[in-house]
Protein backbone atom coordinates (compact mmCIF):
# COMPACT_ATOMS: atom_id res chain seq x y z
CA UNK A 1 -8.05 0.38 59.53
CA UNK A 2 -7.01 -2.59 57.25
CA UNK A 3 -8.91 -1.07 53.82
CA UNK A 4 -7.86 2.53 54.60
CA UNK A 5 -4.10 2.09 55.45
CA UNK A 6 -4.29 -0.95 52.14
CA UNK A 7 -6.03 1.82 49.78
CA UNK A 8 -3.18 4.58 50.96
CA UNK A 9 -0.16 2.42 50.60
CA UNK A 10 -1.18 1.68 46.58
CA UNK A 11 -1.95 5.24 46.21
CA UNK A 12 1.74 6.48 48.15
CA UNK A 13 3.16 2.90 45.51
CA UNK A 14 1.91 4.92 42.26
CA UNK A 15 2.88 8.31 43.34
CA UNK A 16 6.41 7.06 43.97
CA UNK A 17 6.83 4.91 40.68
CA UNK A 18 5.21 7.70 38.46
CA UNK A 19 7.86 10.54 40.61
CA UNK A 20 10.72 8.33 39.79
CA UNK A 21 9.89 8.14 36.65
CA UNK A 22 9.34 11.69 35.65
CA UNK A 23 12.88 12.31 37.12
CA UNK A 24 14.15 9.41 34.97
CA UNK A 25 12.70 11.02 31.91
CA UNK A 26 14.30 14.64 33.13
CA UNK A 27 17.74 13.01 33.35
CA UNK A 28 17.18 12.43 29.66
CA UNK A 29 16.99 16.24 28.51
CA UNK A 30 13.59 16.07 27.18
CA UNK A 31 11.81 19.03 28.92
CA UNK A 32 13.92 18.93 32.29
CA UNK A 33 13.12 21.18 34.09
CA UNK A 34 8.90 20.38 33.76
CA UNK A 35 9.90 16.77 34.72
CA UNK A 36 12.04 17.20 37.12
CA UNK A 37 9.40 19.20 38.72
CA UNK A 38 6.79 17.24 38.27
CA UNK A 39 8.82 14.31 39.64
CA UNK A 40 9.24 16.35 42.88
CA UNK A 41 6.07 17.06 43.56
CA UNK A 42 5.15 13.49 43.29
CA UNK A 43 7.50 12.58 45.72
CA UNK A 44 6.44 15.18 48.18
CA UNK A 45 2.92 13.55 47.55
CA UNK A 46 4.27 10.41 48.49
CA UNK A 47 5.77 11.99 51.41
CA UNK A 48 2.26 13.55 52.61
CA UNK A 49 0.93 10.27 52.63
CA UNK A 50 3.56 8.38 54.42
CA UNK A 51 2.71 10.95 57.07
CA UNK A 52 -1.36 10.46 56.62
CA UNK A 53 -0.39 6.49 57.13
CA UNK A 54 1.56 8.04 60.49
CA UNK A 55 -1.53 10.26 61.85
CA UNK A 56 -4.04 7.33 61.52
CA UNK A 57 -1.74 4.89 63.25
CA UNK A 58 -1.20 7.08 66.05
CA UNK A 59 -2.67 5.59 69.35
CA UNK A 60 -1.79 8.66 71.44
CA UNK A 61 -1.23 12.39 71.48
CA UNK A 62 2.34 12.86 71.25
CA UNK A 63 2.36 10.43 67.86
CA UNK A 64 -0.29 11.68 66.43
CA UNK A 65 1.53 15.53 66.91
CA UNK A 66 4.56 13.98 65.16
CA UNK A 67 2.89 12.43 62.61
CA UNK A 68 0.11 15.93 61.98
CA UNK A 69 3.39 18.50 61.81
CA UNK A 70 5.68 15.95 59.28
CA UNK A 71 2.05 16.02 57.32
CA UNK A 72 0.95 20.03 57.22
CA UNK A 73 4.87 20.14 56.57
CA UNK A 74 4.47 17.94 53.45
CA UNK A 75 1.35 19.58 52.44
CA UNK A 76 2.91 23.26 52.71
CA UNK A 77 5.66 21.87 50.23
CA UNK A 78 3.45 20.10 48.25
CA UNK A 79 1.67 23.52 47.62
CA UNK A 80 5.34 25.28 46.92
CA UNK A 81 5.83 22.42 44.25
CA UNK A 82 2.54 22.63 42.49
CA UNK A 83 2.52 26.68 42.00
CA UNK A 84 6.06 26.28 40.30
CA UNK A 85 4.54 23.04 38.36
CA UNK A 86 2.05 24.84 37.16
CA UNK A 87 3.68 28.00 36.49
CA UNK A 88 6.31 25.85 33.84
CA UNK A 89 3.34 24.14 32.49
CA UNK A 90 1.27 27.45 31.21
CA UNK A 91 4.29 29.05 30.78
CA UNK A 92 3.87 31.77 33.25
CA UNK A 93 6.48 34.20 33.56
CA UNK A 94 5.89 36.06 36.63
CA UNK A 95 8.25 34.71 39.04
CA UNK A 96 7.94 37.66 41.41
CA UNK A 97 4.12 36.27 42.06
CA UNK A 98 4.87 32.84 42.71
CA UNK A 99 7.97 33.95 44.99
CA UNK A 100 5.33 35.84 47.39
CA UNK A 101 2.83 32.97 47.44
CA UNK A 102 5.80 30.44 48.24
CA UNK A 103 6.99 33.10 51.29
CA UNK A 104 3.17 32.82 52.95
CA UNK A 105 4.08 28.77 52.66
CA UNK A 106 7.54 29.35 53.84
CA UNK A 107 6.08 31.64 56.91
CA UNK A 108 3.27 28.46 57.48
CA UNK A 109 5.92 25.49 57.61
CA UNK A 110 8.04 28.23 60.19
CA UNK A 111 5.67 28.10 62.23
CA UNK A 112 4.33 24.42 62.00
CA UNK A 113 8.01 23.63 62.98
CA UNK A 114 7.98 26.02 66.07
CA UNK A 115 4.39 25.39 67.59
CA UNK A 116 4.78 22.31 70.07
CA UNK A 117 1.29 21.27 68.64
CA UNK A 118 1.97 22.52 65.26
CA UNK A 119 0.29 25.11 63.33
CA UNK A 120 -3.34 23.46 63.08
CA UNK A 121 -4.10 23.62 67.22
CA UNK A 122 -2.39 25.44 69.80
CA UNK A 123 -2.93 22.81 72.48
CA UNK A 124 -4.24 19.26 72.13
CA UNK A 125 -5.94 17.40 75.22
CA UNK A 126 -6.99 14.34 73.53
CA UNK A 127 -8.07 11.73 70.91
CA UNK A 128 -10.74 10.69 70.31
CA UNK A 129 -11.80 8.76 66.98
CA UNK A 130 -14.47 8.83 64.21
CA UNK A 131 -16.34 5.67 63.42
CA UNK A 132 -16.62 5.52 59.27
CA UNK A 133 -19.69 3.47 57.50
CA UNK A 134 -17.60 0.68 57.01
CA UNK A 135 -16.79 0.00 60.44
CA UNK A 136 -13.27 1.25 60.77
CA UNK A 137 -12.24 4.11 63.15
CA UNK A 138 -9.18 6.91 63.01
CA UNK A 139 -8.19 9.01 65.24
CA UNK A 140 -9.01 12.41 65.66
CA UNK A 141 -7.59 15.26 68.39
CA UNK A 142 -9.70 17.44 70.29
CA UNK A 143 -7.96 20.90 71.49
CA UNK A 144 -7.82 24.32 70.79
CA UNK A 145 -7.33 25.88 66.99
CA UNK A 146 -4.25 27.52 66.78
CA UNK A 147 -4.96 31.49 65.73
CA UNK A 148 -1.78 31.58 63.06
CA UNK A 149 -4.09 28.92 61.33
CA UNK A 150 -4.66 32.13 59.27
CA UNK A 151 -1.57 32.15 57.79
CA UNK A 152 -2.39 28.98 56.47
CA UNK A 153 -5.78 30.03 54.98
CA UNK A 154 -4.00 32.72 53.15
CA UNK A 155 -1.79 31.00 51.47
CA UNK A 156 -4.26 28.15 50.60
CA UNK A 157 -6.15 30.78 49.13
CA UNK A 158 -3.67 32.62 47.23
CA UNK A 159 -2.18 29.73 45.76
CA UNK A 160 -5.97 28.64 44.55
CA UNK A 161 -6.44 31.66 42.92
CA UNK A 162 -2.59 31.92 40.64
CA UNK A 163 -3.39 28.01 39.72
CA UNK A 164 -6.79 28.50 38.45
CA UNK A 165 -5.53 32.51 36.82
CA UNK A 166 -2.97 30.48 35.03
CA UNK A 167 -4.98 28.06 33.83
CA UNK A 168 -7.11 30.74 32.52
CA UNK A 169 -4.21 32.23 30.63
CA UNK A 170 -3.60 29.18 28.88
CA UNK A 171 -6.82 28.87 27.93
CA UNK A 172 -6.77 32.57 26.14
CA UNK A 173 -3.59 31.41 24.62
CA UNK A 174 -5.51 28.67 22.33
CA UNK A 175 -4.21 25.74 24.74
CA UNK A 176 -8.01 25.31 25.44
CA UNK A 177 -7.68 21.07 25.93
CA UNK A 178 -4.28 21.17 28.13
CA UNK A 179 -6.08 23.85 30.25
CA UNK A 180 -9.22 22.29 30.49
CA UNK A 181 -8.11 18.89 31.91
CA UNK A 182 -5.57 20.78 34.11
CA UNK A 183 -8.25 23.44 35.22
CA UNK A 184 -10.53 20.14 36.53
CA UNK A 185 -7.69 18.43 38.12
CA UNK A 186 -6.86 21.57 39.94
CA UNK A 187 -10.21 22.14 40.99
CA UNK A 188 -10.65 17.84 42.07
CA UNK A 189 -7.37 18.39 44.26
CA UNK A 190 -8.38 21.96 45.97
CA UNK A 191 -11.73 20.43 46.53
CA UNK A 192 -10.30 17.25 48.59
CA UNK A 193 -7.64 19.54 50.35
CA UNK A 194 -10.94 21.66 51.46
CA UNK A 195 -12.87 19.08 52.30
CA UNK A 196 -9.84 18.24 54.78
CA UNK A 197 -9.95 21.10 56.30
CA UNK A 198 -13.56 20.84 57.15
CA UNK A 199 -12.53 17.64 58.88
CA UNK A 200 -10.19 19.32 60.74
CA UNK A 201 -12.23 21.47 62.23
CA UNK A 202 -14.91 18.90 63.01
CA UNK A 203 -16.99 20.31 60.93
CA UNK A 204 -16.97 16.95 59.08
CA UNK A 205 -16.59 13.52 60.43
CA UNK A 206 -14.74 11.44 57.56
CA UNK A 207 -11.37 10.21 56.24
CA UNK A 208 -9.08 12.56 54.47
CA UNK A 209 -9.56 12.52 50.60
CA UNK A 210 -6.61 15.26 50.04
CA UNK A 211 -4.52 11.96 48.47
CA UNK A 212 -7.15 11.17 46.52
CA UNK A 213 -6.95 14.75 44.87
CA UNK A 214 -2.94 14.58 44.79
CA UNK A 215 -2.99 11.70 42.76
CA UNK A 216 -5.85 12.62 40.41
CA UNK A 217 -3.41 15.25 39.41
CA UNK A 218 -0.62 12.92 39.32
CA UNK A 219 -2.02 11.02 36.95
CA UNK A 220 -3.71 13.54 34.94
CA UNK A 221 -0.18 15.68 34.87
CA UNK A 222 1.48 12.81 34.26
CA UNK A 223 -0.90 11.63 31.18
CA UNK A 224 -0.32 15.50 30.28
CA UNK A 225 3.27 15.27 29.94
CA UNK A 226 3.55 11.60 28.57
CA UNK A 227 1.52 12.86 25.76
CA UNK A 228 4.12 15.58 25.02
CA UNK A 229 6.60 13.53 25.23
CA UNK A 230 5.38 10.84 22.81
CA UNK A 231 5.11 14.04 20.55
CA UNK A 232 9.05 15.82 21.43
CA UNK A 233 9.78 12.01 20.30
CA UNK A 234 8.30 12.41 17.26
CA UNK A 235 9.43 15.50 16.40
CA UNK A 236 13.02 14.56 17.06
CA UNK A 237 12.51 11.22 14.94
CA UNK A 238 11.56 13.65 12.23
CA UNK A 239 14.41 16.06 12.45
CA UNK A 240 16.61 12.81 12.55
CA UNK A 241 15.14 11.60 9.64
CA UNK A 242 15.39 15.33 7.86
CA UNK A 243 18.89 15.50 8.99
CA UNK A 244 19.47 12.15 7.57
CA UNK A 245 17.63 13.20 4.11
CA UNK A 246 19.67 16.10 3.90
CA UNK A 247 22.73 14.08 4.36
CA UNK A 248 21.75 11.43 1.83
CA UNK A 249 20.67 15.16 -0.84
CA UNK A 250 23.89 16.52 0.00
CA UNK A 251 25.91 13.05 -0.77
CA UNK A 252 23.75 12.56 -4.13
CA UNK A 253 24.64 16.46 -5.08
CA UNK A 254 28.27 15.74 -4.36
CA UNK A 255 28.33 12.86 -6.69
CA UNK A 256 26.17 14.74 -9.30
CA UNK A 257 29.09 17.44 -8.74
CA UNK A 258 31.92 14.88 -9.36
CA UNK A 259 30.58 13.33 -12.17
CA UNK A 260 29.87 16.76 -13.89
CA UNK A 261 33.71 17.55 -13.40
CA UNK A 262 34.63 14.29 -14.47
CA UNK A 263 32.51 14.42 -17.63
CA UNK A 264 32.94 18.22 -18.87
CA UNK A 265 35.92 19.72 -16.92
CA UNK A 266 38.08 17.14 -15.85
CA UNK A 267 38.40 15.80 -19.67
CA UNK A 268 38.14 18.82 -21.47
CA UNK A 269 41.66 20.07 -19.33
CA UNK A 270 43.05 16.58 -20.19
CA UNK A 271 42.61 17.22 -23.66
CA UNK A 272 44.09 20.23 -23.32
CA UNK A 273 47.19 19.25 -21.45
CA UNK A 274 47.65 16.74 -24.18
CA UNK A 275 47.33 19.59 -26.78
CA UNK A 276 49.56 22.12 -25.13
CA UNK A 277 52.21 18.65 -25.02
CA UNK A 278 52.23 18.00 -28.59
CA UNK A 279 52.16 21.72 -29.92
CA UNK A 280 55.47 22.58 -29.96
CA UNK A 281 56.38 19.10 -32.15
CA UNK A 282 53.92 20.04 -34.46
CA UNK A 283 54.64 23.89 -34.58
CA UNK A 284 58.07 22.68 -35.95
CA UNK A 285 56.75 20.57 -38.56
CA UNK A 286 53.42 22.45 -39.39
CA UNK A 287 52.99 25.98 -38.29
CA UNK A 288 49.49 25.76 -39.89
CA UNK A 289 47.98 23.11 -38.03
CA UNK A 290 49.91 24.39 -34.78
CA UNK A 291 48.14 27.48 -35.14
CA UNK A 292 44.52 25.39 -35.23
CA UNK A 293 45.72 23.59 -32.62
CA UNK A 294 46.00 26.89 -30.62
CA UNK A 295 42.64 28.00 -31.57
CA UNK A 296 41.15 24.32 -30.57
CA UNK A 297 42.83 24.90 -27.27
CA UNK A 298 41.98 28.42 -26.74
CA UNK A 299 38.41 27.25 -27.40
CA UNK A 300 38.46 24.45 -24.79
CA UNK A 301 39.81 26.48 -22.18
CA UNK A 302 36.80 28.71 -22.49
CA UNK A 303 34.70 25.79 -22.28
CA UNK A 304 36.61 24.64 -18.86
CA UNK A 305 36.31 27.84 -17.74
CA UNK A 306 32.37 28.41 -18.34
CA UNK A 307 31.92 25.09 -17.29
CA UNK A 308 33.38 25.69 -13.57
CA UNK A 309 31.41 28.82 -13.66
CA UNK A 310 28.41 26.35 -13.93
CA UNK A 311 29.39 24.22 -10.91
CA UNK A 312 30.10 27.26 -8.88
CA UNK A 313 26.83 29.04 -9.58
CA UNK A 314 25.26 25.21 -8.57
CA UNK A 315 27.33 25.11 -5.15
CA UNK A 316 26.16 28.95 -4.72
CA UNK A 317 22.45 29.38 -5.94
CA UNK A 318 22.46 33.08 -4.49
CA UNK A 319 24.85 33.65 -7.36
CA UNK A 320 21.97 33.23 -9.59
CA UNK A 321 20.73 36.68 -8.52
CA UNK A 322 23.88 38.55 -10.16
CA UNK A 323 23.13 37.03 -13.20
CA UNK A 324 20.34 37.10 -16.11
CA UNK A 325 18.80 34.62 -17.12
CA UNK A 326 20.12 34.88 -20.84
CA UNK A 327 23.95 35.56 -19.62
CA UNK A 328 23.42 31.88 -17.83
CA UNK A 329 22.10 30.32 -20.89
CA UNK A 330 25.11 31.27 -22.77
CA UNK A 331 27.43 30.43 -20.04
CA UNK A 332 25.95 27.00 -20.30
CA UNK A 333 26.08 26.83 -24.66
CA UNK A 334 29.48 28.36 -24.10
CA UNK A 335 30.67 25.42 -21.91
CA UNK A 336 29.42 22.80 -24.39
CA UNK A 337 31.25 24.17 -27.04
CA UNK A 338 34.35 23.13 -25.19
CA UNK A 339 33.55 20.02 -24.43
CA UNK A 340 31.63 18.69 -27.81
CA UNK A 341 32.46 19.30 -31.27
CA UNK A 342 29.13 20.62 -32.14
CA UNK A 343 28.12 24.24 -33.83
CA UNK A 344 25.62 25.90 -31.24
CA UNK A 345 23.65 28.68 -31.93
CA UNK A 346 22.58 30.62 -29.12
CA UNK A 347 19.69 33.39 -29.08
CA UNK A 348 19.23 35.44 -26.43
CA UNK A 349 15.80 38.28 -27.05
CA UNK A 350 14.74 39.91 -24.47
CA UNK A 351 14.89 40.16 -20.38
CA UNK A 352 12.52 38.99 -17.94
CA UNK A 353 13.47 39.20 -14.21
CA UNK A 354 13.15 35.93 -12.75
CA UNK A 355 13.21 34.31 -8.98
CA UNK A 356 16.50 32.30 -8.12
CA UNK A 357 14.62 28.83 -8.28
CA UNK A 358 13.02 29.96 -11.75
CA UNK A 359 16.05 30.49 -13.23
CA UNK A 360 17.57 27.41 -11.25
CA UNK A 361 14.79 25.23 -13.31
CA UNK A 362 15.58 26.53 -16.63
CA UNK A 363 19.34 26.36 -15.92
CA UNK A 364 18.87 22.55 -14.73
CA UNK A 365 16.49 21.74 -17.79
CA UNK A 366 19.21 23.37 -20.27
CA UNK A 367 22.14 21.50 -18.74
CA UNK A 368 20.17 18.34 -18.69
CA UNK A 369 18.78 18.83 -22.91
CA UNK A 370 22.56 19.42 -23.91
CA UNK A 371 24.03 16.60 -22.58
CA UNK A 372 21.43 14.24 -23.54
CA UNK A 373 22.17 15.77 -27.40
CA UNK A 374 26.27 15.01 -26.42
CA UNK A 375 25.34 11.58 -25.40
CA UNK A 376 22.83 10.56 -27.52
CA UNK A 377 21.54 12.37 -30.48
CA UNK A 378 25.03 12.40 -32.67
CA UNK A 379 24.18 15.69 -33.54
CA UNK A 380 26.33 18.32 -35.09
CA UNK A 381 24.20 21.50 -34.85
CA UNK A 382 22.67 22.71 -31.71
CA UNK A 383 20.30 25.66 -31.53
CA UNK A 384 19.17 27.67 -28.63
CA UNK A 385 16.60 30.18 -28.24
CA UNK A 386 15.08 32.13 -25.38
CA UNK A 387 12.58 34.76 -26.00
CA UNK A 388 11.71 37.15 -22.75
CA UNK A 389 8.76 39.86 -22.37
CA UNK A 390 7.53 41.48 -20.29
CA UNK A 391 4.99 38.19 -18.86
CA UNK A 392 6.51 34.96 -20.08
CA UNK A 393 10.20 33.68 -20.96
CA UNK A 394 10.46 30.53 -23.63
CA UNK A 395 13.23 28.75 -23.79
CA UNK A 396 14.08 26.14 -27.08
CA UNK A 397 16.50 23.83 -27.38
CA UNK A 398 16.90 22.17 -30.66
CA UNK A 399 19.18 19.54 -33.05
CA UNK A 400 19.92 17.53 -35.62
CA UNK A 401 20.83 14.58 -34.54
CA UNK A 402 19.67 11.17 -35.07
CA UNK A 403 16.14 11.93 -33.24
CA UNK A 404 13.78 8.71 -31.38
CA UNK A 405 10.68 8.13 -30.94
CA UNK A 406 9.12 10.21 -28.76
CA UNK A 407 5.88 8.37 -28.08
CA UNK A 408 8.80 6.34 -25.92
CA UNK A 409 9.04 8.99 -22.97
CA UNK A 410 6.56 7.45 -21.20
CA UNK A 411 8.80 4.70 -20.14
CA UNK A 412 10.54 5.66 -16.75
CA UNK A 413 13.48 2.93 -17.55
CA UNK A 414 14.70 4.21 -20.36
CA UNK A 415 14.26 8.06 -20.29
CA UNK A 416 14.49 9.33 -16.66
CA UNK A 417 16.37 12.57 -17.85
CA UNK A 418 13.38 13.35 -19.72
CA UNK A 419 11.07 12.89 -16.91
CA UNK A 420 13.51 14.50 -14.23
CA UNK A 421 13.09 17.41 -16.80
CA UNK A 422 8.93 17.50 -16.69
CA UNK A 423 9.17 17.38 -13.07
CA UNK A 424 11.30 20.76 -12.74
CA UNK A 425 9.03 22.25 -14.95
CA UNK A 426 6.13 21.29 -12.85
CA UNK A 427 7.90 22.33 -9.62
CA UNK A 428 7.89 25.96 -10.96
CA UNK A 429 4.47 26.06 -13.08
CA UNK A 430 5.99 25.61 -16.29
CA UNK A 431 4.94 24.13 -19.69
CA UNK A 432 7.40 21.56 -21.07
CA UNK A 433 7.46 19.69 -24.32
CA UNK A 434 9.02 17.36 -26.50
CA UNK A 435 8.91 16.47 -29.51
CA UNK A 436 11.45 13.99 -31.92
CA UNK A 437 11.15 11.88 -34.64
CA UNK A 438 13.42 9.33 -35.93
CA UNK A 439 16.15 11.04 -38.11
CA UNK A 440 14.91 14.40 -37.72
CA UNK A 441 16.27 15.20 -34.16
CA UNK A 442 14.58 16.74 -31.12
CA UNK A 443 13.29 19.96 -29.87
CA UNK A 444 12.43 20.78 -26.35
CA UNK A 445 10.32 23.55 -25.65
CA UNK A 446 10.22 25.34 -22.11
CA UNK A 447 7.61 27.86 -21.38
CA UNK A 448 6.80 29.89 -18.12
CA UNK A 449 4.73 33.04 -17.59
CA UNK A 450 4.32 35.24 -14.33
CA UNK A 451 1.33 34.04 -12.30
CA UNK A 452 -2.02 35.84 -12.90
CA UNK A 453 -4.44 36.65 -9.96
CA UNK A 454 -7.82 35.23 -11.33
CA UNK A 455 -10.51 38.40 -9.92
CA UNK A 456 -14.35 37.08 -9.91
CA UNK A 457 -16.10 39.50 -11.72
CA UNK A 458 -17.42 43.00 -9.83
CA UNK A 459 -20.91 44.82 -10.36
């Protein structure tokens, strides 16, 4: 039996590397308790056909009873290990089910272990062998079948029908490929575990294929659940990389944070600490310019004070919802006028209620135009407008500062604010322009209107 027992010992080889494996990969925490299952059952496989090795080895009737319990034994928990497989595979939740299908297994393996001959026969005489095509011979008993053999065929049965029902299950849940190639691997391994019952009863003269069917599942579980791992991989390589975008947002915010309170409220209260320091000289030598002095520092303490308003609102964008969308632009005009000596005219006409991230956009765009005209334009008027009705808000943001040339913008190098700007506007559907000419200033124009459903025309 040199090709049988050579074929068997590759087969029981791959079952054990691929078990081992699966319980490796359920040590790591990627889906445990399916691969630790899995693992199981592929050990038990290898088990069974340790035992099959046994049984065709035997040379007389006491080894071959040895070796035919330890492999119905193996088979019974091979069957136990498969229904719970299964059941964590399609997700089946009746645990009750499987618990009564595992008792008729539990109540078969009892009673393998008691019978002297094992559950299959209830006496044995002899063996006798079957010659196979190829020349070889194995051995096979000849006695009486043991009438708790029903037991057996019960539970067979049973378990047949809860693999093939949950199969079907995942199939009506829209896991129509993963049940599929499960559904035929079921149906390959049942078939060979048949077929060796037929031999069993003599109805049948051939080798057992029952290991064959064991590790066509094997491999087809194990395909099965390499696949979704390669995918939990993925998906945990993207949260990683998520978790480390968010990380790298959150550290570019922060420094966008610090520099705002190092350019607007970290200066403006060190002017006014040097202000509040030289008042009282000055009040004794010049009440008059004291007294502008207090109104310069009453004025940048405002400014401070809308300006952390603005970085609060920005660390809390739900705060956007307790305000307008006017209030915000003058909180933001209101803030420059502490930290710039410029004259700003603010407008405010009308009310339109906004979303949090429309009013976010216009708040950004705002913030951004104003400190562009602080930087750059050498302006020393500022006026801003923002009309509302009831279907659009437009928001314009003018000076008179030294203007550029505004067929420039086009050049990502040397005005990035301007096309950070046109991208916000894009995000939320808005219009944005610009336009500036050398000496005459700038104006930026913001426009958004609600979204219109577009209806085909009706007869």
């Amino acid at each position: 039996m040199t090709l049988i027992l050579t074929i068997l010992s590759i087969v029981a080889g791959m079952t054990l590397y691929i078990g081992f494996l699966h319980l490796l990969i359920a040590s790591g925490r990627l889906k445990p308790a399916l691969n630790f299952c899995f693992g199981l059952t592929c050990l038990v496989a290898f088990g069974y056909i340790l035992a099959l090795i046994a049984q065709y080895k035997a040379i007389n009737v006491d080894d071959y009873i040895n070796a035919r319990k330890m492999l119905t034994s193996f088979g019974y928990i091979y069957g136990i290990t498969t229904a719970w497989l299964v059941a964590l595979y399609t997700n089946f939740n009746s645990v009750r089910l499987i618990l009564v299908l595992n008792s008729l297994y539990f109540i078969s393996l009892l009673i393998n272990q008691i019978s002297p001959t094992g559950i299959l026969y209830s006496h044995i005489s002899n063996l006798s062998s079957i010659s196979l095509p190829w020349g070889e011979s194995i051995p096979h008993p000849e006695g009486t079948l043991n009438p708790l053999l029903s037991f057996q065929i019960l539970a067979l049965i049973g378990n047949s029908v809860f693999l093939f029902f949950a199969c079907y299950l995942q199939y009506r849940r829209g896991e129509k490929q993963a049940a599929l190639t499960l559904g035929i691997s079921l149906a390959i391994l049942i078939a060979t575990v048949q077929h060796d019952r037929l031999v069993d009863l003599g109805k049948i003269q051939f080798v057992y294929l029952s290991e064959f069917g064991f590790m066509s599942f094997v491999i087809v579980m194990s395909l099965r659940l390499s696949k979704d791992l390669i995918q939990a991989v993925k998906l945990q390589e993207q949260l990683l990389e998520s978790e480390r975008l968010r990380k790298i947002a959150v550290e570019v915010e922060r420094n966008r944070l610090a520099r705002d309170l190092h350019d607007s409220v970290s200066q403006t209260l060190f002017t006014v600490a040097t202000i509040a320091e030289a008042l009282p000289r000055v009040w004794k030598r010049n009440p008059d310019i004291a007294q502008q002095g207090l109104e310069e520092l009453a004025q940048l303490t405002q400014g401070a004070l809308a300006e952390m308003r603005n970085l609060l609102i920005e660390l809390r964008p739900d705060g956007l919802a307790e305000k307008t969308l006017g209030e915000l632009i003058q909180q933001l005009t209101k803030a420059i006028c502490g930290r710039a000596s410029l004259q700003v005219t603010t407008i405010v006409e009308g009310d339109l209620p906004l979303s949090g991230e429309v009013k976010l956009v216009f708040c950004r765009i705002t913030q951004e135009a104003l400190n562009n005209i602080i930087k750059h334009a050498q302006a020393t008027q500022v006026s801003v407008s923002l009309n509302c009705d009831s279907q659009k808000a437009i928001l314009r943001i003018s000076d008179n500062g030294c203007g550029f040339d505004s067929r420039q913008i086009a050049i990502p190098s040397g005005h990035l604010g301007i096309a950070i700007m046109k991208e916000r506007a894009d995000s939320i559907g808005a219009n944005f322009h610009l336009s500036s000419y050398l000496g005459r200033g700038s104006e930026i124009c913001l426009s958004w209107s609600i979204p219109t459903l577009k209806i085909g025309n009706q007869e």
